[in-house]
Protein backbone atom coordinates (compact mmCIF):
# COMPACT_ATOMS: atom_id res chain seq x y z
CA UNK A 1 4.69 112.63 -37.59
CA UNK A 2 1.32 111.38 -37.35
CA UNK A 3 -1.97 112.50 -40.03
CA UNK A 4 -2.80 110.11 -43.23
CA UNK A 5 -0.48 112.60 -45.67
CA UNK A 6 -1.06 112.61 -48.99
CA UNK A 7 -1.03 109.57 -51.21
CA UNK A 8 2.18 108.11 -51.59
CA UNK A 9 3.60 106.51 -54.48
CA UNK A 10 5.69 103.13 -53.30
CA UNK A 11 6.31 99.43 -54.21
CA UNK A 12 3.49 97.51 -55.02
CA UNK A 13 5.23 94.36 -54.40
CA UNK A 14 8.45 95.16 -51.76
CA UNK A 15 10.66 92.61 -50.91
CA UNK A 16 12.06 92.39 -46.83
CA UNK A 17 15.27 92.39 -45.54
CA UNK A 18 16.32 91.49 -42.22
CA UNK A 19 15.85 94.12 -39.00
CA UNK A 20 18.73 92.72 -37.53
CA UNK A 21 21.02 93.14 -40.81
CA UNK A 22 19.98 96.64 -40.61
CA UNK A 23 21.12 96.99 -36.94
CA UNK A 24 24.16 95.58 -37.42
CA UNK A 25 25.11 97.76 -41.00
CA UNK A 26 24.14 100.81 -39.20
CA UNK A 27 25.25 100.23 -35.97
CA UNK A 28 21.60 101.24 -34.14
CA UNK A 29 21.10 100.33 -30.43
CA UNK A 30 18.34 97.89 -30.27
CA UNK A 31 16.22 97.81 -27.55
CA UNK A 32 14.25 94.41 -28.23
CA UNK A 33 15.09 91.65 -29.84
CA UNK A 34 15.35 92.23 -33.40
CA UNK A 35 16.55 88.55 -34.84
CA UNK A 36 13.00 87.71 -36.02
CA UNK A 37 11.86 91.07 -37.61
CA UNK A 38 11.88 91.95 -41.67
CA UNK A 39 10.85 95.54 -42.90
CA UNK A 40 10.06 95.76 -46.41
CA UNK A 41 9.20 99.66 -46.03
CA UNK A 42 9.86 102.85 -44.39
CA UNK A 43 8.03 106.07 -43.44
CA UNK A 44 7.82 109.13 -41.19
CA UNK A 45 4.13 109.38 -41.14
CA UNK A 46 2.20 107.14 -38.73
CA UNK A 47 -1.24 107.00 -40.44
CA UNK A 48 0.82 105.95 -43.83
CA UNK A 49 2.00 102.85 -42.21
CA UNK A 50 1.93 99.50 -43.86
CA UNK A 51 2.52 96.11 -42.65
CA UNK A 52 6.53 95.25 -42.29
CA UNK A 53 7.14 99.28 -42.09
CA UNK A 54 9.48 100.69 -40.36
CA UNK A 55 8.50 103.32 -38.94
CA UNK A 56 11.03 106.66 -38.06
CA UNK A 57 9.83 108.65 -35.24
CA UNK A 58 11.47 112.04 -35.81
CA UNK A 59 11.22 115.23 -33.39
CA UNK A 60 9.13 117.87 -34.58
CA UNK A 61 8.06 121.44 -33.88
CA UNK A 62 4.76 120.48 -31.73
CA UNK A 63 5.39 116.92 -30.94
CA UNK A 64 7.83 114.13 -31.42
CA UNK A 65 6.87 111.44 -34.17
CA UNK A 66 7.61 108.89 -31.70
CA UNK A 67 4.71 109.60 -29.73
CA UNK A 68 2.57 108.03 -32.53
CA UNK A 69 4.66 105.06 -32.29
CA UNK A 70 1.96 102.52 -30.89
CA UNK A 71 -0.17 103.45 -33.84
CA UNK A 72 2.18 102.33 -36.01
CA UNK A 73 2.64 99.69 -34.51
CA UNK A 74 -0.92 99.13 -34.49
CA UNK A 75 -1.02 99.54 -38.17
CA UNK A 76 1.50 96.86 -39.12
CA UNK A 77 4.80 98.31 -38.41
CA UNK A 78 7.44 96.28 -37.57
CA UNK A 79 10.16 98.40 -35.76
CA UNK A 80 10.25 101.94 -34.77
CA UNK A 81 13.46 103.95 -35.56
CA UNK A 82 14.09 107.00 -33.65
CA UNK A 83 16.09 109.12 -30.64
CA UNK A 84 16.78 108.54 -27.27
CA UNK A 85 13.98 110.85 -26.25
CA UNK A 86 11.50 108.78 -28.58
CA UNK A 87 12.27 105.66 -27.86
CA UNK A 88 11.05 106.95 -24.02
CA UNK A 89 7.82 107.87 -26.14
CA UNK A 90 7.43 104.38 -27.65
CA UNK A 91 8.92 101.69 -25.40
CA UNK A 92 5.42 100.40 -24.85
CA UNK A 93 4.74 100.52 -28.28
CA UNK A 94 5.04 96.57 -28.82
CA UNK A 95 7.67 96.39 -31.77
CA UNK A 96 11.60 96.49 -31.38
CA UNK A 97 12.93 100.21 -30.81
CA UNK A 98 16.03 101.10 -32.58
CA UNK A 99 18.32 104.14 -31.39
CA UNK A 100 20.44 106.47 -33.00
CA UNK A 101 21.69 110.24 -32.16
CA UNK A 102 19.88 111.68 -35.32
CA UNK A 103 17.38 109.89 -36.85
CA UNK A 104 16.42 112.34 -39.67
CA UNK A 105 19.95 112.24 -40.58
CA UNK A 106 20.43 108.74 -41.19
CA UNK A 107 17.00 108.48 -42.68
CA UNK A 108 18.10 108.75 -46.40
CA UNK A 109 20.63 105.82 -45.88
CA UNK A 110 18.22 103.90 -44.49
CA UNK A 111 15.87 103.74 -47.10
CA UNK A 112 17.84 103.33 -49.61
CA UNK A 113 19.01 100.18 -47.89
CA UNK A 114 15.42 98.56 -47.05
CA UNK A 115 14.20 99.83 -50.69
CA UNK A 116 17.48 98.91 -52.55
CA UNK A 117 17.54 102.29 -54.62
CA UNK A 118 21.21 101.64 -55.40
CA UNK A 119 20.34 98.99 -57.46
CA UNK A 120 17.85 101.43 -59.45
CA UNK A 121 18.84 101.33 -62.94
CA UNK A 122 17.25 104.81 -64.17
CA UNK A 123 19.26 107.67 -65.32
CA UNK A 124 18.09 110.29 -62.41
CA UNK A 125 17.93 114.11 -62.68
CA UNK A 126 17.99 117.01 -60.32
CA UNK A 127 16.85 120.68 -60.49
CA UNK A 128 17.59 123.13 -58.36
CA UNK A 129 17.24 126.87 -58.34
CA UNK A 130 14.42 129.76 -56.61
CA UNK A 131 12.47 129.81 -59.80
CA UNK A 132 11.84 127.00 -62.38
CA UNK A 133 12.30 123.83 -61.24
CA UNK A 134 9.27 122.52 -61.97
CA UNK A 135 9.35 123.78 -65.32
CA UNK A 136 12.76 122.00 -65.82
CA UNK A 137 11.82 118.45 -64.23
CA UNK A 138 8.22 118.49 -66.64
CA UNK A 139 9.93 120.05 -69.57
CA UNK A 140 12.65 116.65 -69.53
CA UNK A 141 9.69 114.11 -68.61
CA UNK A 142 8.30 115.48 -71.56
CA UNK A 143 11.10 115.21 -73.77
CA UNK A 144 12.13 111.48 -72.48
CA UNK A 145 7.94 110.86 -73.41
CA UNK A 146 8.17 112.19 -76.79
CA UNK A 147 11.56 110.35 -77.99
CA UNK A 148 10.20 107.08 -76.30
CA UNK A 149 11.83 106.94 -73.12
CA UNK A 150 9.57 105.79 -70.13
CA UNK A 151 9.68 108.13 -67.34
CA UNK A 152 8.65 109.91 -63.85
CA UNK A 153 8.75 112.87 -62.05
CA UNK A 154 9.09 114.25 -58.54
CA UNK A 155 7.67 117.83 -58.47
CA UNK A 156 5.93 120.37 -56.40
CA UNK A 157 3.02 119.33 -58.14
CA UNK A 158 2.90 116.13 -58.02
CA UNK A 159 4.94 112.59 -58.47
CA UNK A 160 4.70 110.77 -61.40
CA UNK A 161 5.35 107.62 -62.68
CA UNK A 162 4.10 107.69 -66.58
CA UNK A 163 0.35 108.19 -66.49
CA UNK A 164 0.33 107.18 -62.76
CA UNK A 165 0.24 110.46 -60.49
CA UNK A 166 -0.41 111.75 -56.63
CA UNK A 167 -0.71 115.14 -55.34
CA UNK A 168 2.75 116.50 -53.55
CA UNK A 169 2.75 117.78 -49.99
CA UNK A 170 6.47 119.35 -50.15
CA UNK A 171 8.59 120.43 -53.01
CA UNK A 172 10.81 117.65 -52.42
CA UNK A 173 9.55 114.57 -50.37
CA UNK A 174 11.04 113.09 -47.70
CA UNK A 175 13.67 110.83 -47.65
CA UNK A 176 11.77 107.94 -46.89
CA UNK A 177 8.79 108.82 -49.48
CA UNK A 178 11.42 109.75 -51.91
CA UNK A 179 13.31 106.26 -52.20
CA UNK A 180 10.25 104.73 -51.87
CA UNK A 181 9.05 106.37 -55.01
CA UNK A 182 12.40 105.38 -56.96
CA UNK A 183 11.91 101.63 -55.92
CA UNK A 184 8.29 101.92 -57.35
CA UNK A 185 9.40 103.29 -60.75
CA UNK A 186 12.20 100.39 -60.67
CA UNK A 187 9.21 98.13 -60.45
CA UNK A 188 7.80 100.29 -63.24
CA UNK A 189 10.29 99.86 -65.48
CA UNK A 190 11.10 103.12 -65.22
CA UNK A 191 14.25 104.96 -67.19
CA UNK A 192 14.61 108.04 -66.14
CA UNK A 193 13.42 110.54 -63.65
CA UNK A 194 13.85 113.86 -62.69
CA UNK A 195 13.00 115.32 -59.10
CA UNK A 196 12.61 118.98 -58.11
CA UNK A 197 15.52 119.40 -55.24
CA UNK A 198 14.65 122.36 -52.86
CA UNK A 199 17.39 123.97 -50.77
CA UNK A 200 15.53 122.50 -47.89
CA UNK A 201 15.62 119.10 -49.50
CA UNK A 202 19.14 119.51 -49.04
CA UNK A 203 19.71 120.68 -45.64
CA UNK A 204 16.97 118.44 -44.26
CA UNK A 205 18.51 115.25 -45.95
CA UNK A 206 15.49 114.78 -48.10
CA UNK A 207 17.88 113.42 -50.84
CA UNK A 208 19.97 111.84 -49.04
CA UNK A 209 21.18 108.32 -49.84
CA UNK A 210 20.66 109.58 -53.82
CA UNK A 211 23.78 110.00 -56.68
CA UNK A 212 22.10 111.99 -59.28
CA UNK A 213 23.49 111.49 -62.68
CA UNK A 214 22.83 115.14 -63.59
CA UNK A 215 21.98 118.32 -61.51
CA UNK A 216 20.55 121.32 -63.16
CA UNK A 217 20.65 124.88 -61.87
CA UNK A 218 18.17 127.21 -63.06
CA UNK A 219 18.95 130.78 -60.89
CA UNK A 220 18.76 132.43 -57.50
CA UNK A 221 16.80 135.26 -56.19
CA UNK A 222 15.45 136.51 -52.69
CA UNK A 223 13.41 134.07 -51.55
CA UNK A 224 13.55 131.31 -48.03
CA UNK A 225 14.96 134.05 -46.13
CA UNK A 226 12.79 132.95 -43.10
CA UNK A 227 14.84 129.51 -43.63
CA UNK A 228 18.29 131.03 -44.18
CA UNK A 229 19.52 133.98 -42.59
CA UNK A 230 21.52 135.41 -45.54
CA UNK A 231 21.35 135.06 -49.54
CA UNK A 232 25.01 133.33 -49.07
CA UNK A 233 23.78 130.70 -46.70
CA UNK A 234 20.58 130.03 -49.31
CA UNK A 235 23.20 129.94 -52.12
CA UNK A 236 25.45 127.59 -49.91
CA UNK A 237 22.53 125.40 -49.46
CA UNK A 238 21.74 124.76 -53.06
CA UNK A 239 25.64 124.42 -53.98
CA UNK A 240 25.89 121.65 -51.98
CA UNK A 241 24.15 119.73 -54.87
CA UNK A 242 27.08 120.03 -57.22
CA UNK A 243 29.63 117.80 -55.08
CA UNK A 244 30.54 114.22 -55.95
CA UNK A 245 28.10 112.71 -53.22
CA UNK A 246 25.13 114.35 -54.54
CA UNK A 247 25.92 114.11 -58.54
CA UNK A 248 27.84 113.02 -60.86
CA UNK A 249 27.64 115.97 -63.52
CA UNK A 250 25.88 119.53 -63.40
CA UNK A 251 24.19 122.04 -65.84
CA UNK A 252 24.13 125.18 -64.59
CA UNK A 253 22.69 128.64 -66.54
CA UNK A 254 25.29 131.18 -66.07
CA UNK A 255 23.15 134.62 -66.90
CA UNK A 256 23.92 135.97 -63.41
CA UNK A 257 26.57 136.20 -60.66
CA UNK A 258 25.07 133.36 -58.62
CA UNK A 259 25.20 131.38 -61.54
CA UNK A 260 28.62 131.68 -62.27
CA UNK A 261 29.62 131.46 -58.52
CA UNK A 262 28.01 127.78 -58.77
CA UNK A 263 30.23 127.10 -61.83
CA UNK A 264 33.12 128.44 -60.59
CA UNK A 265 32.64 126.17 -57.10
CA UNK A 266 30.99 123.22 -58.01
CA UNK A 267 33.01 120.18 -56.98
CA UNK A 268 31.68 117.87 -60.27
CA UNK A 269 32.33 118.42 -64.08
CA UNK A 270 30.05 121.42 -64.39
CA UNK A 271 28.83 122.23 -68.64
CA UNK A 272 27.03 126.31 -68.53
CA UNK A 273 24.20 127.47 -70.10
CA UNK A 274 23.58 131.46 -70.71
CA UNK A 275 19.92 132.58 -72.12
CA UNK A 276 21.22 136.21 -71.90
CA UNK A 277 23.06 137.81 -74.73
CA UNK A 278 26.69 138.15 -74.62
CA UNK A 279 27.01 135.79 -71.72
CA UNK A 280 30.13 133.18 -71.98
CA UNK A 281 28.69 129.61 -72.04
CA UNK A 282 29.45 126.21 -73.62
CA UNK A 283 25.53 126.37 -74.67
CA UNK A 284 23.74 129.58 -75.62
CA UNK A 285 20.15 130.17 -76.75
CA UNK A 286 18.59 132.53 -78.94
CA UNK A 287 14.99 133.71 -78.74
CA UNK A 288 12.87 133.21 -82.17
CA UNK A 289 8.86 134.37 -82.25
CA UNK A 290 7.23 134.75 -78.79
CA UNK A 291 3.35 134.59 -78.97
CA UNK A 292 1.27 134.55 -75.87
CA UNK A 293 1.05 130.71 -76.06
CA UNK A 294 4.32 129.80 -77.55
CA UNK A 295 8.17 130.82 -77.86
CA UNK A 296 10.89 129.30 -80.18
CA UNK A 297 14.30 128.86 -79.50
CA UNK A 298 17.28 127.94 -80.72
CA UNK A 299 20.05 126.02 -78.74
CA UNK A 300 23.77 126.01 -79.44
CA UNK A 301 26.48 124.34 -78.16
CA UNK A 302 30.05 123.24 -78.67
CA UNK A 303 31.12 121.88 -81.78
CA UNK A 304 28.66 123.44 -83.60
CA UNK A 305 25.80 121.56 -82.39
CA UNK A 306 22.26 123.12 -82.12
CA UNK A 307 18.66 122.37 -82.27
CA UNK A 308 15.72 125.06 -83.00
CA UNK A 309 12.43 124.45 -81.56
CA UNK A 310 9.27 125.89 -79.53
CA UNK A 311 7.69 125.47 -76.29
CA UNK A 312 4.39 125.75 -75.79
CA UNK A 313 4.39 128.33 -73.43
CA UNK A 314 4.85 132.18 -72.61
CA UNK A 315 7.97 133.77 -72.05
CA UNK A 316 11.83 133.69 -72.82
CA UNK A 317 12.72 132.14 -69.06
CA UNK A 318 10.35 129.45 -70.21
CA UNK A 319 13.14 129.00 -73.47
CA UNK A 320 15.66 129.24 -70.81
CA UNK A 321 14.00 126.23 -68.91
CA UNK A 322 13.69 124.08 -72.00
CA UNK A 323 17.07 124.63 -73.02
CA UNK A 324 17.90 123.81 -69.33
CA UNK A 325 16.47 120.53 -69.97
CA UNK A 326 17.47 120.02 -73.34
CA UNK A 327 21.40 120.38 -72.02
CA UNK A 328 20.79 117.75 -68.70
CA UNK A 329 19.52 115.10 -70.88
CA UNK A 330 22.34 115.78 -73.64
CA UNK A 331 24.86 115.72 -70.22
CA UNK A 332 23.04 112.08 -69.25
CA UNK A 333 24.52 110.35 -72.66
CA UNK A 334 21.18 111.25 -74.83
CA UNK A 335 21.94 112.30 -78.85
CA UNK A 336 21.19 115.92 -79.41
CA UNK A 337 20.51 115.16 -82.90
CA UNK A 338 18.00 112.50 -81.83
CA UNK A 339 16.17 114.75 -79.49
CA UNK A 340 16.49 117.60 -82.44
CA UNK A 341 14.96 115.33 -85.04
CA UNK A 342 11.91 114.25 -82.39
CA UNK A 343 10.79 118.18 -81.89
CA UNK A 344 11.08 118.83 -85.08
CA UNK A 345 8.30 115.78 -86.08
CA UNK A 346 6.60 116.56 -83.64
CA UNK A 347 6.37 120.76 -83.83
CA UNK A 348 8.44 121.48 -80.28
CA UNK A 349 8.24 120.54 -76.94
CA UNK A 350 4.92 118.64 -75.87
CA UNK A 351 4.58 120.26 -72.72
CA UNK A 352 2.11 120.58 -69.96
CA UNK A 353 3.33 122.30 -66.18
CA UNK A 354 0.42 122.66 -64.20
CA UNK A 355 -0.01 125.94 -62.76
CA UNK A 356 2.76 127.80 -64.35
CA UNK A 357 1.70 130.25 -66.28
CA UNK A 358 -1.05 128.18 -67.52
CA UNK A 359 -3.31 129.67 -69.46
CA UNK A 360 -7.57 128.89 -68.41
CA UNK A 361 -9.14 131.13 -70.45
CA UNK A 362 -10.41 131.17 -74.35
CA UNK A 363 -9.70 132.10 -77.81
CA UNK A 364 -11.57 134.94 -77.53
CA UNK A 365 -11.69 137.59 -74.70
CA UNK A 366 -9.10 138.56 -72.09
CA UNK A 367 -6.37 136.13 -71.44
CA UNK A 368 -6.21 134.55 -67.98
CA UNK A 369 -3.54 133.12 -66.55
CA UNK A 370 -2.86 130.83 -63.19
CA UNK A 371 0.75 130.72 -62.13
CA UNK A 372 2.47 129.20 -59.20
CA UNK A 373 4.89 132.33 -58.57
CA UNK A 374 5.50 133.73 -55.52
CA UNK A 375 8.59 135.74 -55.44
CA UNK A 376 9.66 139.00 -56.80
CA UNK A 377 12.03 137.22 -59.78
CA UNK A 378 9.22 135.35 -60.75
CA UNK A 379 7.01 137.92 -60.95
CA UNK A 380 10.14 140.51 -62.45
CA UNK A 381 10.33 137.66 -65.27
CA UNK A 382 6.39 136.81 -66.62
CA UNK A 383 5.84 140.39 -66.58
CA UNK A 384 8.13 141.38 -68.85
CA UNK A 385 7.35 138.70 -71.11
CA UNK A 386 3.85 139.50 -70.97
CA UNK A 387 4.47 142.92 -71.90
CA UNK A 388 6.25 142.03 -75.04
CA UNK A 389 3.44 140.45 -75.99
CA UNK A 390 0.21 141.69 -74.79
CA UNK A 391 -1.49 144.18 -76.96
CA UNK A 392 -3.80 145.90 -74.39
CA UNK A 393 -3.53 146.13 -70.47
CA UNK A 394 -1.48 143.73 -67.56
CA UNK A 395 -3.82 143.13 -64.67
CA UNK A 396 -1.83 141.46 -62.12
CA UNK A 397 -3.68 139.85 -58.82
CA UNK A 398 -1.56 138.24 -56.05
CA UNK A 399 -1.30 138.03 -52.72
CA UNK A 400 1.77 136.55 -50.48
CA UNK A 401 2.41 133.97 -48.23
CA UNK A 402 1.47 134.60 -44.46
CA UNK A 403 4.24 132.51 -41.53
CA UNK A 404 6.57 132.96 -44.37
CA UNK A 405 9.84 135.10 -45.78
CA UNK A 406 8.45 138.55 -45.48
CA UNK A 407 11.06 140.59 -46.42
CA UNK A 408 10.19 140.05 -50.22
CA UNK A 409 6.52 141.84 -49.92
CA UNK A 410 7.69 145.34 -50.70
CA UNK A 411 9.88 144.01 -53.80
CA UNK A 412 6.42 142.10 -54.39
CA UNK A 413 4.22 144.86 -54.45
CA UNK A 414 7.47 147.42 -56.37
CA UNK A 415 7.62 144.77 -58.97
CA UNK A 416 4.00 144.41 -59.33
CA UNK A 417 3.33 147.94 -59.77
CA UNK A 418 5.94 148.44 -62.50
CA UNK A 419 4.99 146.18 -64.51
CA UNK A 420 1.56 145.67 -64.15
CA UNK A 421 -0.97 148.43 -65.55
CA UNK A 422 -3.31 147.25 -62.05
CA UNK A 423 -2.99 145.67 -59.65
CA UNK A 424 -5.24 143.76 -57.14
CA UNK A 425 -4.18 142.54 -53.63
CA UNK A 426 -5.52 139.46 -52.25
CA UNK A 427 -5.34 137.22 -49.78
CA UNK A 428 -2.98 134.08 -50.43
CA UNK A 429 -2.51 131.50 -47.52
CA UNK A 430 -2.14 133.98 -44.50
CA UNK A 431 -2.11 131.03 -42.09
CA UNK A 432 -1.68 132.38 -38.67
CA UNK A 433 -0.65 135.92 -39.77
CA UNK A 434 -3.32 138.50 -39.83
CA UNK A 435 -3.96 139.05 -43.78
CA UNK A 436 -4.87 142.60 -43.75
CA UNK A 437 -1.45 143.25 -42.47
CA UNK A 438 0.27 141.35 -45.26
CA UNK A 439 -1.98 143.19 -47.77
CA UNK A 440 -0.97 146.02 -46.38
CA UNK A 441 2.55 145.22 -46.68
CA UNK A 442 2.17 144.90 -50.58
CA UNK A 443 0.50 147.81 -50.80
CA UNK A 444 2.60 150.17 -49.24
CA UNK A 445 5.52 148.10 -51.60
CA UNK A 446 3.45 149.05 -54.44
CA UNK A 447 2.57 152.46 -53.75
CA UNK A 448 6.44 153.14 -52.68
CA UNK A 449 7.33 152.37 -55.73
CA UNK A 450 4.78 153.81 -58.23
CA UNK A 451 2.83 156.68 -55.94
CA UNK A 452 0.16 156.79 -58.74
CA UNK A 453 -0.50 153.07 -59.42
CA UNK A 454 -3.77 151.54 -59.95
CA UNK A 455 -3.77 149.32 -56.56
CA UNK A 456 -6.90 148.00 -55.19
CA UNK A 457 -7.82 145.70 -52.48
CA UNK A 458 -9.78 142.96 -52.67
CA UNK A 459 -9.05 140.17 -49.70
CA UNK A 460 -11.53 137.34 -50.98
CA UNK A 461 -9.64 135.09 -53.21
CA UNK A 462 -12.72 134.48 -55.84
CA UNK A 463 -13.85 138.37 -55.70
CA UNK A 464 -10.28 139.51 -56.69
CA UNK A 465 -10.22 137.51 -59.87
CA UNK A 466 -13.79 138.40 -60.81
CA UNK A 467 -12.60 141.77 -60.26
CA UNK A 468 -9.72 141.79 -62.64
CA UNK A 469 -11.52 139.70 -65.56
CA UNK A 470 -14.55 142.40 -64.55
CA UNK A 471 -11.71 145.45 -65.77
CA UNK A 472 -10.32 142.85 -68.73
CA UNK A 473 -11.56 143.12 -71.96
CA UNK A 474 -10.38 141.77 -75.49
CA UNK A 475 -6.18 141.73 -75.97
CA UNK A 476 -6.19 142.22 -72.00
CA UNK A 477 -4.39 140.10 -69.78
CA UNK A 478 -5.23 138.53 -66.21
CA UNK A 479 -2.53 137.27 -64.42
CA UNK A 480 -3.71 135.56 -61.32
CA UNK A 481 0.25 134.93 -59.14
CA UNK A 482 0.63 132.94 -56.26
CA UNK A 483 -1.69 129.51 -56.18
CA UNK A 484 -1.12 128.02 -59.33
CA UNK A 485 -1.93 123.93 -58.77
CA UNK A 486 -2.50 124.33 -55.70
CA UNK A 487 -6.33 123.13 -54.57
CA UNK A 488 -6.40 124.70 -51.14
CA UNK A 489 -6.04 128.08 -49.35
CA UNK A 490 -4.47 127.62 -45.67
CA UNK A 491 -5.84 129.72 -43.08
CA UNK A 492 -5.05 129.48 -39.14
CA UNK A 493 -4.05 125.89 -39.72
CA UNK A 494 -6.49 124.73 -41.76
CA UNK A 495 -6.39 123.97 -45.30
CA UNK A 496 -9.74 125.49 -47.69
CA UNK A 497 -10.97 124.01 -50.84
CA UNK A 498 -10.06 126.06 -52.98
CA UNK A 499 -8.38 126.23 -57.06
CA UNK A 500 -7.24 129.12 -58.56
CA UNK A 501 -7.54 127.48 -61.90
CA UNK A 502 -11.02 125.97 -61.75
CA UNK A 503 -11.97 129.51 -59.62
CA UNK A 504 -10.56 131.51 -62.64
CA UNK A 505 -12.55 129.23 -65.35
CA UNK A 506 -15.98 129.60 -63.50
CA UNK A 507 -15.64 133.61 -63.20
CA UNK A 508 -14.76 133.22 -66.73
CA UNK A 509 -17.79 131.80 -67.96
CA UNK A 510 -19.56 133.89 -65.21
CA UNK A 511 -18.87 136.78 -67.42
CA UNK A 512 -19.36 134.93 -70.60
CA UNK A 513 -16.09 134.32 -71.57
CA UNK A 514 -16.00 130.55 -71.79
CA UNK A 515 -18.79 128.33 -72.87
């Protein structure tokens, strides 16, 4: 893989170990001499290479990674690890090649040997699920903050390491980013983490090499159907999670059939979770007030055990994630009581979850807000709790993902039009798809669906949400779907500046809104 990547978060001070120890624990062909070499790093991405790197050539959709093998070299690396095809590509690269059938496969193990992340001594979390991970994995770094436990993150958002952050490139990083990140948080003193764990994490060996103490699921809907060719084989790829060599213990929320299925089949101690009433569970929550900035809880479990608090944010899925998070660290060997008595002082969770349903806009005039979904269970889910408490009118804007799962759009654009009193179509990232015809697609989903909706079309990004605030007034709510954090909108290969949230601030003040 060649390109700089994003910034990557890794030891500042890594220690080597000997190339030849790692041939002979792995059982690699070496084609040089490898009795001389150390690597004190590892990484797929040749223009992240730094010295004593070794550096994993891995095929890939336009070119194999081993072809940028002499530029890692170049750049300090030390070895190259790859196929037999790429080490063809890079045997006049300069450094000692290294074979194996399957490089990406082995690449978790790997790390984790060169950046000793078994010796990590953090209590590690997983979250898994089509909607809410993110939520989950901030909503328990902000817990472990507030009761005094140092902490980091893995998200799609970003990886953190207490105030330390970079921006994330994939929900869940590769292998080789992902122990390096673990080995920098060791060095950070670091006591527990939680990562976001896609279902392509998990079929691509991104966490691979990893024994989570706890794995969370949070629900499954239609979504990566361009990835898997059936709900079942999504669902089997997130289930694999919940078996001894992934975890040691799961959480899972129980409200719906896949959730049960994952409780019934889960190969670890499994504890449930139900947010829905009359739903069997060792924990159960019950909704208190819901405002448009807030909603309390309260979170019950065996023995009589329960804590009541609030999360600053909209929605009863958004109780749902807290309590999520509430129940992994409880599962980890954390006091409920303790965590109970640190909301309470401090008047609920302390949360902030960039881009999900995060409000931009003021006190006073419509209320705007920037969210990161993008399928139609998301979309099912904010709605309704917008309705229950938005005074005036819904105006939804969104557009979908172009190259992507397209047999969601219509359920996009259905779901959309129900719940929404109008809706705007926009362009999203069409990449190489033409984005009239994905437009189209939602609106013919809409329409379907409600024949008299209030659909327009708008394909400019920064027109459609003046648009929208444009028809808002006072107890009127804009909610802008799709780019959340994101900073960039990815057309024909190329990625646009471009943020929803600081888009949706300046139309704001635009139309005198904000100050």
């Amino acid at each position: 893989m060649t390109g700089t990547g994003t910034a990557m978060l890794r030891p500042e001070h890594p220690v080597s170990r000997s190339l030849s120890q790692l041939v002979a624990d792995f059982g690699f062909e070496a084609r040089e001499r490898v009795d001389t070499a150390e690597v004190s790093g590892v990484t797929v991405v040749s223009g992240a290479v730094e010295p004593g790197d070794l550096y994993v050539g891995l095929p890939g959709r336009r070119a194999h990674g081993a072809s940028y093998a002499a530029a890692a070299a170049a750049a300090g690396a030390s070895a190259v690890l790859t196929d037999a095809t790429g080490a063809q590509l890079a045997a006049e690269a300069g450094i000692p090649v290294l074979v194996t059938d399957d490089p990406r496969a082995v690449l978790g193990d790997v790390a984790a040997w060169v950046y000793r992340t078994e010796e990590n001594p953090a209590t590690l979390f997983a979250v898994t699920g089509t909607n809410g991970k993110t939520s989950v994995v901030y909503l328990i770094a902000a817990v472990l903050t507030q009761i005094g436990v140092r902490s980091g993150l893995s998200s799609t958002a970003e990886r953190r390491i207490g105030e330390v952050a970079v921006t994330s490139s994939l929900t869940t990083p590769e292998a080789s980013e992902l122990h390096g990140l673990l080995a920098r948080m060791r060095e950070a003193e670091v006591r527990a983490a939680a990562v976001e764990v896609s279902a392509q994490a998990l079929t691509r060996h991104r966490v691979d090499g990893i024994v989570f103490d706890v794995a969370g699921f949070t629900n499954l809907s239609h979504d990566h159907l361009d990835d898997y060719s059936s709900m079942d084989e999504y669902y089997e790829a997130k289930l694999a999670l919940f078996s001894p060599d992934r975890a040691r213990r799961g959480v899972v929320t129980v409200d719906t059939e896949w959730g049960r299925r994952v409780a019934d089949e889960s190969r670890i101690p499994v504890t449930t979770l139900a947010t829905a009433p009359g739903v069997d569970a060792d924990w159960t929550v019950e909704l208190g007030e819901q405002s448009i900035d807030s909603t309390a809880f309260t979170l019950s479990g065996p023995d009589g055990r329960s804590v009541t608090t609030r999360v600053p944010l909209l929605g009863s899925f958004m109780a749902g994630n807290a309590a999520l998070a509430i129940v992994m660290l409880v599962e980890s060997g954390f006091d409920l009581e303790a965590i109970g008595q640190v909301l309470e002082r401090d008047g609920g969770i302390l949360a902030y979850i960039p881009g999900r349903t995060e409000r931009v806009s003021a006190e006073h005039g419509p209320v705007v807000f920037v969210d990161y979904g993008h399928t139609p269970d998301a979309f099912a889910r904010i709605l309704s709790s917008l309705r229950t408490v938005t005074p005036g009118r819904i105006i939804m804007v969104f557009g979908a993902d172009g190259d992507r799962d397209t047999t969601k759009r219509a359920d996009m654009g259905a779901i959309a039009a129900r719940g929404a009193d109008e809706v705007i179509i926009t362009d999203f990232h069409p990449r190489f798809e033409d984005p009239a015809a994905i437009r189209a697609s939602l609106i013919k989903g809409a329409l379907d669906a409600v024949p008299d909706a209030h659909v327009e079309e708008v394909p400019d990004q920064r027109a459609a949400i003046r648009t929208a605030i444009a028809h808002a007034g006072e107890g009127d709510v804009v909610f802008y779907a799709g780019p959340g954090h994101e900073d960039y909108q990815e057309v024909a290969g190329v990625q646009l500046p471009y943020s929803a949230r600081e888009d949706a601030k300046l139309a704001l003040r635009e139309a005198g809104w904000l100050s």
